[in-house]
Protein backbone atom coordinates (compact mmCIF):
# COMPACT_ATOMS: atom_id res chain seq x y z
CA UNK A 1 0.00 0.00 0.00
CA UNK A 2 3.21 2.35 0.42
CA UNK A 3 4.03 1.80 -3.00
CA UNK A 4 7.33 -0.04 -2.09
CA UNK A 5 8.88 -2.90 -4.27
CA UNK A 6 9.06 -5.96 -2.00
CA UNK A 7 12.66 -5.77 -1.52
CA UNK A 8 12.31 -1.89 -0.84
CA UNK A 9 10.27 -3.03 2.14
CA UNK A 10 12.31 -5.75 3.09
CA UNK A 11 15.90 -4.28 2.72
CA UNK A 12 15.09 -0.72 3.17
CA UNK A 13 12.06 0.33 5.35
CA UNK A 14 11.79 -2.27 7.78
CA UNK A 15 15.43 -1.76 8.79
CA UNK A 16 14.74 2.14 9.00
CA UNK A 17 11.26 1.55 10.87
CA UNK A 18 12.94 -0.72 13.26
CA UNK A 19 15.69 1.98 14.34
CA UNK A 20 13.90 5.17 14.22
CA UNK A 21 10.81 4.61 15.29
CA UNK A 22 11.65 1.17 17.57
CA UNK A 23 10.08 2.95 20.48
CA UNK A 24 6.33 3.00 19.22
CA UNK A 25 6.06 1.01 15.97
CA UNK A 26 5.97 -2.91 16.79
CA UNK A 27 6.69 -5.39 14.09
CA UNK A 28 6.48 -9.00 14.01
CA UNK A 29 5.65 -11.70 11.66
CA UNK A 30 2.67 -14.19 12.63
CA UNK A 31 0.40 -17.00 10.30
CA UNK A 32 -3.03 -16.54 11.06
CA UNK A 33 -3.21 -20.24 9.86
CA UNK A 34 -1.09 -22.96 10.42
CA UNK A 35 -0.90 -23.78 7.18
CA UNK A 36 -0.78 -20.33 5.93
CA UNK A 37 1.84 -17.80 5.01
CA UNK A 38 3.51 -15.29 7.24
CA UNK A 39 2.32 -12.11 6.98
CA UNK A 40 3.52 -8.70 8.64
CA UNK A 41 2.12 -7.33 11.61
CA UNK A 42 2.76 -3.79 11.80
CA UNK A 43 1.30 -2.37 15.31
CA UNK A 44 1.17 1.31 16.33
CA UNK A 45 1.19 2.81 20.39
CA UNK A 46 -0.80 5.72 19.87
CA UNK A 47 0.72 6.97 23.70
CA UNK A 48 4.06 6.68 23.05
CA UNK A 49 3.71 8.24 19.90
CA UNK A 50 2.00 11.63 21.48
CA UNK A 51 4.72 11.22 23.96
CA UNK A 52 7.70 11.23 21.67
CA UNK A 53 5.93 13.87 19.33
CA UNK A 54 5.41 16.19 22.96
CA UNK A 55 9.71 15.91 23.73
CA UNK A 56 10.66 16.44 20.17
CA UNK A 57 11.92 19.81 19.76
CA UNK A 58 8.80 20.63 17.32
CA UNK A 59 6.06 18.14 16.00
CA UNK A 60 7.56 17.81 12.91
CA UNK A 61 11.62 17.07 13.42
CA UNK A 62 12.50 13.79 11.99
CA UNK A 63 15.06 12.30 9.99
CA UNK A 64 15.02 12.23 6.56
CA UNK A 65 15.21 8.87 4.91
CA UNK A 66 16.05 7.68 1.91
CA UNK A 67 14.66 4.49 0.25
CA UNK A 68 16.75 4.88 -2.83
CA UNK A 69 20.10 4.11 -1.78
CA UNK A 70 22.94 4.63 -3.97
């Protein structure tokens, strides 16, 4: 749904979600079935969130990132 290749997800902004936003953005794989295939569970906590985006010096200071590496 982001528009991301499957590698660009996998190589790119899963390892950038997981250290930048570690404290509030929870990601796991699961099966819902058994038998089924893993899928990626992508959870968000909405406090922690409001609390990071209350210390940061404004609410919009974050780091740019780059999913095009060259």
């Amino acid at each position: 749904m982001a528009g991301l290749s499957l590698s660009q997800v996998k190589n790119t902004a899963l390892p950038e979600l997981k250290k930048y936003c570690y404290d509030y953005i929870h990601i796991a794989q699961a099966k819902v079935k058994h038998d089924g295939p893993k899928l990626l569970w992508v959870s968000l906590d909405t406090d922690k969130l409001a609390e990071a985006m209350q210390t940061a010096k404004n609410n919009w200071e974050m780091e740019e990132i780059s999913f095009d590496k060259k």
